[in-house]
PDB file of N, CA and C in Angstrom:
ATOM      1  N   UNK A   1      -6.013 -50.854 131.811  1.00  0.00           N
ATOM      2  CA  UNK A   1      -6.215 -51.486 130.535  1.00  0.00           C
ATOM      3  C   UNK A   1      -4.855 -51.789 129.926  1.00  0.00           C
ATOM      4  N   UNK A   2      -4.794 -52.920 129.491  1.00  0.00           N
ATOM      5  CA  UNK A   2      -3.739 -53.490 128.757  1.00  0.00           C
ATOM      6  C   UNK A   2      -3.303 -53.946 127.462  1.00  0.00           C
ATOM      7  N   UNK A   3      -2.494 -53.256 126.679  1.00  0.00           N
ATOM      8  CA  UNK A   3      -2.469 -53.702 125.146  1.00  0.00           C
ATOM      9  C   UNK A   3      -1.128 -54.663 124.857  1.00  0.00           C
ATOM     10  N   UNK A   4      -1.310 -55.707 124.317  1.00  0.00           N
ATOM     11  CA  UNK A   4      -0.760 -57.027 124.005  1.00  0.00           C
ATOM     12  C   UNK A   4      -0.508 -57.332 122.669  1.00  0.00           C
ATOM     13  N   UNK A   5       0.463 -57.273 122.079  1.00  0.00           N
ATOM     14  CA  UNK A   5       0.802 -57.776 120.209  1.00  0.00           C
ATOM     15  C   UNK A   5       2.112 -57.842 120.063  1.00  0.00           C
ATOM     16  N   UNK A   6       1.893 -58.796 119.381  1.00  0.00           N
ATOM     17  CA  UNK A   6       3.568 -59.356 118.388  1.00  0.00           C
ATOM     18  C   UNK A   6       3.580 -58.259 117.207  1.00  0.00           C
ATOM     19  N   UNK A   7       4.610 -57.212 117.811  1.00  0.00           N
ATOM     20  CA  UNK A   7       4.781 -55.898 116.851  1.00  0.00           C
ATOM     21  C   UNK A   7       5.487 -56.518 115.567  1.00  0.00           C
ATOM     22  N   UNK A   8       4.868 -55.800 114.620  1.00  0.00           N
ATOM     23  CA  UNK A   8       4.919 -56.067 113.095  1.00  0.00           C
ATOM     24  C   UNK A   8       6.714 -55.759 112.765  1.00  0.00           C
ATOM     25  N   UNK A   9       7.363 -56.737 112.833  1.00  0.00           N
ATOM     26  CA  UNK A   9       8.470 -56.530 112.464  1.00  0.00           C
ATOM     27  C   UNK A   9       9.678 -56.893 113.539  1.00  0.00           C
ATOM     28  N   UNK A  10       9.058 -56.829 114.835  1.00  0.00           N
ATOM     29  CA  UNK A  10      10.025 -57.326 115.633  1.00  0.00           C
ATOM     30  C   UNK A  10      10.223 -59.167 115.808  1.00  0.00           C
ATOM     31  N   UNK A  11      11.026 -59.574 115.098  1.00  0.00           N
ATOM     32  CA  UNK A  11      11.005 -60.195 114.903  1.00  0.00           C
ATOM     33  C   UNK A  11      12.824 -60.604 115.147  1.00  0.00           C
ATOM     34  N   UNK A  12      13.792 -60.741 115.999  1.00  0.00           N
ATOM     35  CA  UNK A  12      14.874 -61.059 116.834  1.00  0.00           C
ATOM     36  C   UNK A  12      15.665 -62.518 116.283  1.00  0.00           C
ATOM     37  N   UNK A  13      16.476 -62.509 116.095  1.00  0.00           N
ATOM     38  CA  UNK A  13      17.098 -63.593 116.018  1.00  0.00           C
ATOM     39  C   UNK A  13      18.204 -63.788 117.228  1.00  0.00           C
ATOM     40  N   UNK A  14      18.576 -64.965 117.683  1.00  0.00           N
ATOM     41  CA  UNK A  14      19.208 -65.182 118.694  1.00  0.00           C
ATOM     42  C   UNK A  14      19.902 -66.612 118.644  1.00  0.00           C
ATOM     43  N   UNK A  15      21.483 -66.121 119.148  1.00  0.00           N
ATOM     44  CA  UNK A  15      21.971 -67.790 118.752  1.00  0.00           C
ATOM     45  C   UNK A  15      22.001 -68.559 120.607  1.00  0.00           C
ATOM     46  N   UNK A  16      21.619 -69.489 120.277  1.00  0.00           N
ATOM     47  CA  UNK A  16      22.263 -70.461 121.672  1.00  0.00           C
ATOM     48  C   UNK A  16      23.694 -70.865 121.933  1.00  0.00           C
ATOM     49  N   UNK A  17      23.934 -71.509 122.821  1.00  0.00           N
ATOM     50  CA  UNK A  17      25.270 -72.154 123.178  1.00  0.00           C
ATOM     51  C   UNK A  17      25.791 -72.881 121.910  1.00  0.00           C
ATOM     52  N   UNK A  18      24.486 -74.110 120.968  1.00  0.00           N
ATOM     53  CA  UNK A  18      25.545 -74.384 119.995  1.00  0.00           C
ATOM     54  C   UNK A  18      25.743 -73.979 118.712  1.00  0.00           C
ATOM     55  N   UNK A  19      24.878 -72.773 118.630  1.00  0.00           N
ATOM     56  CA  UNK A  19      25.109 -71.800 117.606  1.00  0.00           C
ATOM     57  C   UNK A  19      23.992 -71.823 116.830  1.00  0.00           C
ATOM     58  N   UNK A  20      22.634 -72.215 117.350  1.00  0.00           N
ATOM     59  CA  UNK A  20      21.473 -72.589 116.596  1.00  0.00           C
ATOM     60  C   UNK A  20      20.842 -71.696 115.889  1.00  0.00           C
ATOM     61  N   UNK A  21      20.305 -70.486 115.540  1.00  0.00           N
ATOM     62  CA  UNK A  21      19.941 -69.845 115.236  1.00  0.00           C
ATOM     63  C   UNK A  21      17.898 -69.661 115.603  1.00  0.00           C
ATOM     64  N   UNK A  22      17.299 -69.012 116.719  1.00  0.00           N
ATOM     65  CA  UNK A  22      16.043 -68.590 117.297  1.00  0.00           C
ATOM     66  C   UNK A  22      15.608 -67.477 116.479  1.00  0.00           C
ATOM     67  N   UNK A  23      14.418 -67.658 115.842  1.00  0.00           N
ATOM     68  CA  UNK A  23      13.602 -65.933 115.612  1.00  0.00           C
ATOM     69  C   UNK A  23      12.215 -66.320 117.005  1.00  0.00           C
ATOM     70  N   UNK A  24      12.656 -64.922 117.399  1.00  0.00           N
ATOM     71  CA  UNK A  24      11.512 -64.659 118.621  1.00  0.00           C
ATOM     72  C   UNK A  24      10.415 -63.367 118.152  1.00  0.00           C
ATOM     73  N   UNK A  25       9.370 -62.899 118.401  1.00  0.00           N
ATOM     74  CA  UNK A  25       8.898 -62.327 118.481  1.00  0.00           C
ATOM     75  C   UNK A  25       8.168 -62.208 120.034  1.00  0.00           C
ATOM     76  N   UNK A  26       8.455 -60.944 120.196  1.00  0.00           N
ATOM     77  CA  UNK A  26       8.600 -60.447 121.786  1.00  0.00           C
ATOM     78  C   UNK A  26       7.036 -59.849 121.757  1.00  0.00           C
ATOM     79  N   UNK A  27       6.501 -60.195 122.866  1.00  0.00           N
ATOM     80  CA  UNK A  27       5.128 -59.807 123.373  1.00  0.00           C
ATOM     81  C   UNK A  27       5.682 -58.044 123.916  1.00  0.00           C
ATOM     82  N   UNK A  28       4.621 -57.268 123.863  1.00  0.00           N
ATOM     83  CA  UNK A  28       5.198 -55.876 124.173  1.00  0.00           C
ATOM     84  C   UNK A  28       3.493 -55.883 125.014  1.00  0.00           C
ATOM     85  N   UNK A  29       3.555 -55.386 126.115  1.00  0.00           N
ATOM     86  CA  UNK A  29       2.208 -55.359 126.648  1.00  0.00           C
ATOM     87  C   UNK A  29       2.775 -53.601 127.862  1.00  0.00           C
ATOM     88  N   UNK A  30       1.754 -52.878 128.159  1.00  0.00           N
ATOM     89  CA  UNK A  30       1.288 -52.170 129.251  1.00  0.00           C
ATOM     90  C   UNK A  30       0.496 -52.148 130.589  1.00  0.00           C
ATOM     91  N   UNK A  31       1.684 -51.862 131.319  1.00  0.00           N
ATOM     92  CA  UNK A  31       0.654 -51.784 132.712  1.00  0.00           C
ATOM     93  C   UNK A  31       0.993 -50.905 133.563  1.00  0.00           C
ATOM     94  N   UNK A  32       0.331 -50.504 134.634  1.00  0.00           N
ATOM     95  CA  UNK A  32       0.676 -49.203 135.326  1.00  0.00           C
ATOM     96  C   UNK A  32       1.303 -49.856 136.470  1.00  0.00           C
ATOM     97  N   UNK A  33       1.976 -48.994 137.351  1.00  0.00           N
ATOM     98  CA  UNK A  33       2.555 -49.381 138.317  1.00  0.00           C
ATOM     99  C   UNK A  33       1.565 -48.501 139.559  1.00  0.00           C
ATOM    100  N   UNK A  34       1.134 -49.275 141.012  1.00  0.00           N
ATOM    101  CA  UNK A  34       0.577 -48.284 141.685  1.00  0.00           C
ATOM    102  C   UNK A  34       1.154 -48.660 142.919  1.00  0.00           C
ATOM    103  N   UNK A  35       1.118 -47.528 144.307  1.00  0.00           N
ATOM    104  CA  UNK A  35       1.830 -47.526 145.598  1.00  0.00           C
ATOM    105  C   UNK A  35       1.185 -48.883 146.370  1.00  0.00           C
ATOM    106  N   UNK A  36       1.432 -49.721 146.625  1.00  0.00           N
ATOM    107  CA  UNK A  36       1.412 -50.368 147.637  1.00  0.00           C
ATOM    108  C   UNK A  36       2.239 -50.423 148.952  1.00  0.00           C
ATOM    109  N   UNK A  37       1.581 -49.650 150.086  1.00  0.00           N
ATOM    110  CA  UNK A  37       2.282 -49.881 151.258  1.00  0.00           C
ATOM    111  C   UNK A  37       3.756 -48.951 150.725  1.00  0.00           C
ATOM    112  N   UNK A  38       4.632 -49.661 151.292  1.00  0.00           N
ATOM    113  CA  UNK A  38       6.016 -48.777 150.823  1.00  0.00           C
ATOM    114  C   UNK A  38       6.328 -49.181 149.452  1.00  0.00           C
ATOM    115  N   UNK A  39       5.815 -50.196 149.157  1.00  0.00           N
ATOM    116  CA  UNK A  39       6.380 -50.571 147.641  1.00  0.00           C
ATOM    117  C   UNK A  39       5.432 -50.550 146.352  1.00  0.00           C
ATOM    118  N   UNK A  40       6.188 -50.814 144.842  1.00  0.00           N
ATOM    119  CA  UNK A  40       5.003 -50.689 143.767  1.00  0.00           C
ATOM    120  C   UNK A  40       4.755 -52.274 143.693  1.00  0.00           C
ATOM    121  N   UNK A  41       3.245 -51.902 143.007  1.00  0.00           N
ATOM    122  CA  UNK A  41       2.619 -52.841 142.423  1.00  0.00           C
ATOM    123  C   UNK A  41       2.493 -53.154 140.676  1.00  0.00           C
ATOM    124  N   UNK A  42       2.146 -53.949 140.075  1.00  0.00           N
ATOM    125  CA  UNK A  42       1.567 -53.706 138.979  1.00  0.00           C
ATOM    126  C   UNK A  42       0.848 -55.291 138.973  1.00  0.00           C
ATOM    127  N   UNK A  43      -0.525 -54.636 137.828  1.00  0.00           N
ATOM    128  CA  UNK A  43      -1.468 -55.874 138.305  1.00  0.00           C
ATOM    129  C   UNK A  43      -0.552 -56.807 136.665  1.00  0.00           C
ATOM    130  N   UNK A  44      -0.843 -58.324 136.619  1.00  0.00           N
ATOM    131  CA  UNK A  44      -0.314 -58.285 135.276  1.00  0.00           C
ATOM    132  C   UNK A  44      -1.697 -58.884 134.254  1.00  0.00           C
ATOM    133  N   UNK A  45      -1.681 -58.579 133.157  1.00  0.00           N
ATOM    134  CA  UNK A  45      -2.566 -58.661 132.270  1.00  0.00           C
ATOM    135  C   UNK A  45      -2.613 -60.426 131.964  1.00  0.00           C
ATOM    136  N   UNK A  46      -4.406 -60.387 131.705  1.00  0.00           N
ATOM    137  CA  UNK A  46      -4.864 -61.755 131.552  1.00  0.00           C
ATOM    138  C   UNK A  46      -3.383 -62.448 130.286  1.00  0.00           C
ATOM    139  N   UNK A  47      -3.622 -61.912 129.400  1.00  0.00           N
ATOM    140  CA  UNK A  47      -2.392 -62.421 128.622  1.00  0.00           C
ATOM    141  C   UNK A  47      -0.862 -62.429 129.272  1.00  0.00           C
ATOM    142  N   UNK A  48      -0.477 -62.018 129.547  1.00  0.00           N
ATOM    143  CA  UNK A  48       0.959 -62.519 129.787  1.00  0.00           C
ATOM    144  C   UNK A  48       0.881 -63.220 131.021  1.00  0.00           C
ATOM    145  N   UNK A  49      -0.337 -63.356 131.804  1.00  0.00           N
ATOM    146  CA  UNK A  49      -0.410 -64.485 133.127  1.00  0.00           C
ATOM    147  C   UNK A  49      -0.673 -65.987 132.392  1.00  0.00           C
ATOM    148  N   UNK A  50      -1.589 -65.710 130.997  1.00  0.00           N
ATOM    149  CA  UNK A  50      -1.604 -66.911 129.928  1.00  0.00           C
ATOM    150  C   UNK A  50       0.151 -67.375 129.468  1.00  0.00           C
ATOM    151  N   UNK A  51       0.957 -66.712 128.875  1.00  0.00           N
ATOM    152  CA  UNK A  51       1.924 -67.107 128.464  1.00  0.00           C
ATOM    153  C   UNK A  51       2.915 -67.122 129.856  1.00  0.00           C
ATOM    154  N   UNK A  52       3.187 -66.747 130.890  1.00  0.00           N
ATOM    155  CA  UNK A  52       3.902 -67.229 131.819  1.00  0.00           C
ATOM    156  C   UNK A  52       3.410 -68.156 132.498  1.00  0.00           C
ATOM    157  N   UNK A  53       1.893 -69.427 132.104  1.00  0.00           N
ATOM    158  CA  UNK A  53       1.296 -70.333 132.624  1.00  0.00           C
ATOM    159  C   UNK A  53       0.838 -69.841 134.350  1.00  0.00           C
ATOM    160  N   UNK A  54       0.924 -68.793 134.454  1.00  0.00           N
ATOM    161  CA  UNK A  54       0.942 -68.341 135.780  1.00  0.00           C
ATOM    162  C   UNK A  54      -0.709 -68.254 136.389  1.00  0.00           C
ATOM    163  N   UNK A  55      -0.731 -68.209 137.542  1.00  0.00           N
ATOM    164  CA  UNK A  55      -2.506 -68.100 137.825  1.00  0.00           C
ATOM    165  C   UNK A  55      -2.365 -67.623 139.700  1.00  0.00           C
ATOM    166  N   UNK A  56      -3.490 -67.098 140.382  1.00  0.00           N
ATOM    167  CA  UNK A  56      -3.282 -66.372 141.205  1.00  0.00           C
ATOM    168  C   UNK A  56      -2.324 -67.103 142.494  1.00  0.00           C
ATOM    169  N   UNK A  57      -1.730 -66.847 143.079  1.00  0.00           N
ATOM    170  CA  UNK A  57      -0.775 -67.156 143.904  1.00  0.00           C
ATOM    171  C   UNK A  57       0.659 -68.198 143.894  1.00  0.00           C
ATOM    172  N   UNK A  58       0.578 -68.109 142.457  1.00  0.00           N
ATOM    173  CA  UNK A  58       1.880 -68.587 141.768  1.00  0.00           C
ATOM    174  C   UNK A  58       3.183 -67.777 141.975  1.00  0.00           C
ATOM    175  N   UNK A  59       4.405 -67.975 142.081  1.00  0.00           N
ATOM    176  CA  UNK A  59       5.624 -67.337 142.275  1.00  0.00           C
ATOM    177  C   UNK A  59       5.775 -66.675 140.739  1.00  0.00           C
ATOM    178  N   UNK A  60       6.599 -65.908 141.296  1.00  0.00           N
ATOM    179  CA  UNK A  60       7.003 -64.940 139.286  1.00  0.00           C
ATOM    180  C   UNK A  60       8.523 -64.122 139.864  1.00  0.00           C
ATOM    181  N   UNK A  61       9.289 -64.720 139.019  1.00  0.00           N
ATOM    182  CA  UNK A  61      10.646 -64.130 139.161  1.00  0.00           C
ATOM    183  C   UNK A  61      11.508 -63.631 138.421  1.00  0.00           C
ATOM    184  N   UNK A  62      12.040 -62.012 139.174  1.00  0.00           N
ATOM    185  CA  UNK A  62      12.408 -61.094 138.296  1.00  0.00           C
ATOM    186  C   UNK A  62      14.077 -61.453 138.647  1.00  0.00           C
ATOM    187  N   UNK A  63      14.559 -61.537 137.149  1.00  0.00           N
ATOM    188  CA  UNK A  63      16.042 -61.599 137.280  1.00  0.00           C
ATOM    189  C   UNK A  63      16.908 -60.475 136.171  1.00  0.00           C
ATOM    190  N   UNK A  64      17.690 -59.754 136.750  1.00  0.00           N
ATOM    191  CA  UNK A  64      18.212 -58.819 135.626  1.00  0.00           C
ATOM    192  C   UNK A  64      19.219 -59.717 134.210  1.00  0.00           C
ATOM    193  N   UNK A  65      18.382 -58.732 133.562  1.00  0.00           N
ATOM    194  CA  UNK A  65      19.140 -58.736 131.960  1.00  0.00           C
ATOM    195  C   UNK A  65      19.860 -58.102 131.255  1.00  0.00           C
ATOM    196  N   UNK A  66      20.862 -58.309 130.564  1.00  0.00           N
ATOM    197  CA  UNK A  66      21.488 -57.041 130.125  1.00  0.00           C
ATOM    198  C   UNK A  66      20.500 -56.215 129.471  1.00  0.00           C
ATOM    199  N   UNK A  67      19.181 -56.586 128.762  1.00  0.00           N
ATOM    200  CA  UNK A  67      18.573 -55.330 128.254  1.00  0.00           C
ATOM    201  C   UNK A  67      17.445 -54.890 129.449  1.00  0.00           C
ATOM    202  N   UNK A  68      17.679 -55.394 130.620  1.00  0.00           N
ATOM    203  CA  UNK A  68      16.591 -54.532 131.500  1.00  0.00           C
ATOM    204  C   UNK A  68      16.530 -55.891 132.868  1.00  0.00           C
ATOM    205  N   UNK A  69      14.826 -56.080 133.238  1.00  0.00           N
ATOM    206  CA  UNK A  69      14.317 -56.764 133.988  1.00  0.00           C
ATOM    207  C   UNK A  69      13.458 -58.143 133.506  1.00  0.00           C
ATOM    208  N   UNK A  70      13.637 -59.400 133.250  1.00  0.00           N
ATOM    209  CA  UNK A  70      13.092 -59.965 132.793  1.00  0.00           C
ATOM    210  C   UNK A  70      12.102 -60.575 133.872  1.00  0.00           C
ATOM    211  N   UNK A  71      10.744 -61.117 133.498  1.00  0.00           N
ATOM    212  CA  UNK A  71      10.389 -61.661 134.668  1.00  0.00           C
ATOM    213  C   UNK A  71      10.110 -63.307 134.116  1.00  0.00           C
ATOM    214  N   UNK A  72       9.669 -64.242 135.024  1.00  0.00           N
ATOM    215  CA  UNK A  72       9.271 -65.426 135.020  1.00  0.00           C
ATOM    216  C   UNK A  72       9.038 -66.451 135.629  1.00  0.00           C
ATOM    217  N   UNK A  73       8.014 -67.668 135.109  1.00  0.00           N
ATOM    218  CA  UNK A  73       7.374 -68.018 136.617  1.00  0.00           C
ATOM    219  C   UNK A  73       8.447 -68.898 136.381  1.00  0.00           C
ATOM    220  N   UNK A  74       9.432 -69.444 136.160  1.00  0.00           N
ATOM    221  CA  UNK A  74      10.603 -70.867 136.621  1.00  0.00           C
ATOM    222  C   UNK A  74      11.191 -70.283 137.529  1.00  0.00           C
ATOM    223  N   UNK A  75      11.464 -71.125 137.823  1.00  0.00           N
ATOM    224  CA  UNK A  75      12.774 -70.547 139.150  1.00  0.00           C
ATOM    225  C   UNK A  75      14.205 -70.579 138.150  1.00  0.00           C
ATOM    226  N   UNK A  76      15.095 -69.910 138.357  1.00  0.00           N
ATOM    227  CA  UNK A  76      16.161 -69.243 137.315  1.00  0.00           C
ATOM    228  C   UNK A  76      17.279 -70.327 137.589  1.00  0.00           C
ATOM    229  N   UNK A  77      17.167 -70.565 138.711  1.00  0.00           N
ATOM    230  CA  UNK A  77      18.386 -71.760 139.403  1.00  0.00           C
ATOM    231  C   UNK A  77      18.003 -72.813 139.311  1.00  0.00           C
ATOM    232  N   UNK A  78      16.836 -73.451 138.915  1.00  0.00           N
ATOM    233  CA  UNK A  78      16.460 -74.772 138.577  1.00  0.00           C
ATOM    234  C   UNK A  78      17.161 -75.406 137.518  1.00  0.00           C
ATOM    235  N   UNK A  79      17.923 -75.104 137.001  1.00  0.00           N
ATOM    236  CA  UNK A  79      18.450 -75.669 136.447  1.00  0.00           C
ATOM    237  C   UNK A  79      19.969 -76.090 136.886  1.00  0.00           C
ATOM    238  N   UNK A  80      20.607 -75.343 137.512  1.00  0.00           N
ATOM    239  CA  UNK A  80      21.482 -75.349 138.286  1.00  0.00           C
ATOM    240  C   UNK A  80      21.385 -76.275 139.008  1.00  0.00           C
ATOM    241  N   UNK A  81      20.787 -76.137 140.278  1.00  0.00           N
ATOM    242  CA  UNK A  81      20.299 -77.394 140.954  1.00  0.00           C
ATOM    243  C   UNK A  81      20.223 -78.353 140.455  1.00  0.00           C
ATOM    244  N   UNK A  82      19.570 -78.479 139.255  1.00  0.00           N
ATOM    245  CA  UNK A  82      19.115 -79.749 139.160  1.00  0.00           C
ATOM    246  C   UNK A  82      20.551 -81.051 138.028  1.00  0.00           C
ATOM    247  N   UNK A  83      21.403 -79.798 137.444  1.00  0.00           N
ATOM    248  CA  UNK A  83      22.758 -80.316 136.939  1.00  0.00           C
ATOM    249  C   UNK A  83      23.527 -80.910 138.726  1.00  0.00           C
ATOM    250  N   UNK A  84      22.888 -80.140 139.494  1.00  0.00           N
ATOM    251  CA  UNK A  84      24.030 -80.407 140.917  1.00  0.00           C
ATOM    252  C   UNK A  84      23.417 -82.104 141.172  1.00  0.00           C
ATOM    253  N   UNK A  85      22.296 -81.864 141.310  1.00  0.00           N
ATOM    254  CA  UNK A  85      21.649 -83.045 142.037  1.00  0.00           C
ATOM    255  C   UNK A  85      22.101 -84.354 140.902  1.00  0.00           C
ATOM    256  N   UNK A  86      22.010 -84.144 139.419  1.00  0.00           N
ATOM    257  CA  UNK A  86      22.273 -85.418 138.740  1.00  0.00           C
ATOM    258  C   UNK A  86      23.696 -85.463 139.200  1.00  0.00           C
ATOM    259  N   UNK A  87      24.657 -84.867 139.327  1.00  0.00           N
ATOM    260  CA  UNK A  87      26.052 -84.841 139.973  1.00  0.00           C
ATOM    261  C   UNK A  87      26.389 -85.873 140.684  1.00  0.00           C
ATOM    262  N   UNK A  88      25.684 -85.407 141.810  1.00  0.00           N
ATOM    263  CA  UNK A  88      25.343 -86.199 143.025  1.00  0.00           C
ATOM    264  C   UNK A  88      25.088 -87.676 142.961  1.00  0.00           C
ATOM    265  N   UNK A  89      24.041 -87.629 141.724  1.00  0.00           N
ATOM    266  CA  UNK A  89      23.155 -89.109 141.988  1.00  0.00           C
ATOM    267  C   UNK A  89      24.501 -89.992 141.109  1.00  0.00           C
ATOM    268  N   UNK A  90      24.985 -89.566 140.447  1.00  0.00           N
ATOM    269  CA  UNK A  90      25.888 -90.248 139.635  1.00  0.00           C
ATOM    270  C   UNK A  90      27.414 -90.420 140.220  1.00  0.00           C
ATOM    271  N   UNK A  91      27.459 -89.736 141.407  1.00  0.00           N
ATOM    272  CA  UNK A  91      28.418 -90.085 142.465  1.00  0.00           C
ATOM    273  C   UNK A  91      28.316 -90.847 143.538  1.00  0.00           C
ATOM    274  N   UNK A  92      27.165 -90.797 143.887  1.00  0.00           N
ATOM    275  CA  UNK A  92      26.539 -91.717 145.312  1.00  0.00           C
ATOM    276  C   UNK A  92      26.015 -92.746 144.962  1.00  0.00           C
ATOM    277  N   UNK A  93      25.900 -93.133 143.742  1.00  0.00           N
ATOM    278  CA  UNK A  93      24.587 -93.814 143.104  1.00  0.00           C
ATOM    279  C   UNK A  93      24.426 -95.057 144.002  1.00  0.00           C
ATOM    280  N   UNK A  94      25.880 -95.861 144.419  1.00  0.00           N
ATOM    281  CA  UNK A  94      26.135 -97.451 145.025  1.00  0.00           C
ATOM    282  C   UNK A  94      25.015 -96.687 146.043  1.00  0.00           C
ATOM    283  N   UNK A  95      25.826 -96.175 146.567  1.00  0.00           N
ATOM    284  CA  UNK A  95      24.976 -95.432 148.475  1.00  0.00           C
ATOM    285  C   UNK A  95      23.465 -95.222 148.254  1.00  0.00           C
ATOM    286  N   UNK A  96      22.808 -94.864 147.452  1.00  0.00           N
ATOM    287  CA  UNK A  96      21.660 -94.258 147.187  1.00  0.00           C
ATOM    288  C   UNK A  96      20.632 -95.202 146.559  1.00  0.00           C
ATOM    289  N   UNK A  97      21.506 -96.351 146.161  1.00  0.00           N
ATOM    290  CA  UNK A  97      20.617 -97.438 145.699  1.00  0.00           C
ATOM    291  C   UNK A  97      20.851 -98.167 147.024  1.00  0.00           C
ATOM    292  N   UNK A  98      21.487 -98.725 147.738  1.00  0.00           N
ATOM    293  CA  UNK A  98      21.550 -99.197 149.184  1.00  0.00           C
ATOM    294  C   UNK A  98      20.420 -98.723 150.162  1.00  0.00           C
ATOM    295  N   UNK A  99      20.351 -97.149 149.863  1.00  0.00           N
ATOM    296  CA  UNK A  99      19.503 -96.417 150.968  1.00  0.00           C
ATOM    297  C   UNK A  99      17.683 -96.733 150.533  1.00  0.00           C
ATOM    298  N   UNK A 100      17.902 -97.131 148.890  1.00  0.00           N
ATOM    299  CA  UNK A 100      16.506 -97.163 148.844  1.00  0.00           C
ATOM    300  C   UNK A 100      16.178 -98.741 148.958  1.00  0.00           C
ATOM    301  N   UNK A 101      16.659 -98.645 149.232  1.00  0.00           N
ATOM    302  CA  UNK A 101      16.142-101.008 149.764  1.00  0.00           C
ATOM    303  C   UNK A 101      15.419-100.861 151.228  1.00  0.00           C
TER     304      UNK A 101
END
């Protein structure tokens, strides 16, 4: 069983790169962890599979944080990549418009 709420008061502010100012309120939910095989499991609750848009056999990726383990269904480097690839297209562009004729 799983309990899910925007705790009364947590309420976070956070600046971005250009100094924007975010209030978040952080989902706080419970779940157990159980043995699978050599490793743990934990099942995740209908709600936070709602807010990570996630549904059964979807990817979910854990990347460390300075305050712990965050998880999530994007891929963390997609963005990376995808600054590389406009890189690219804006370097090759003559070549790449040639290739698509």
């Amino acid at each position: 069983m799983s309990e899910s709420s925007c705790v009364q008061g947590a309420f976070l502010s956070e600046l971005d790169k250009e100094g924007v100012c975010y209030n978040f309120c952080y989902m706080v939910t419970e779940t157990k962890s159980r043995k699978l095989g050599n490793s743990l499991g934990a099942s995740i609750p209908k709600e936070v599979a709602a807010r990570l848009n996630g549904e059964e056999g979807s990817s979910l990726y854990f990347t460390e944080a300075p305050d712990g383990v965050r998880l999530t269904a994007g891929d963390p480097d997609f963005g990376r990549k995808m600054k590389a690839a406009e890189s690219l297209s804006r370097r090759y562009r003559n070549a790449l418009r040639e290739l698509a004729k």
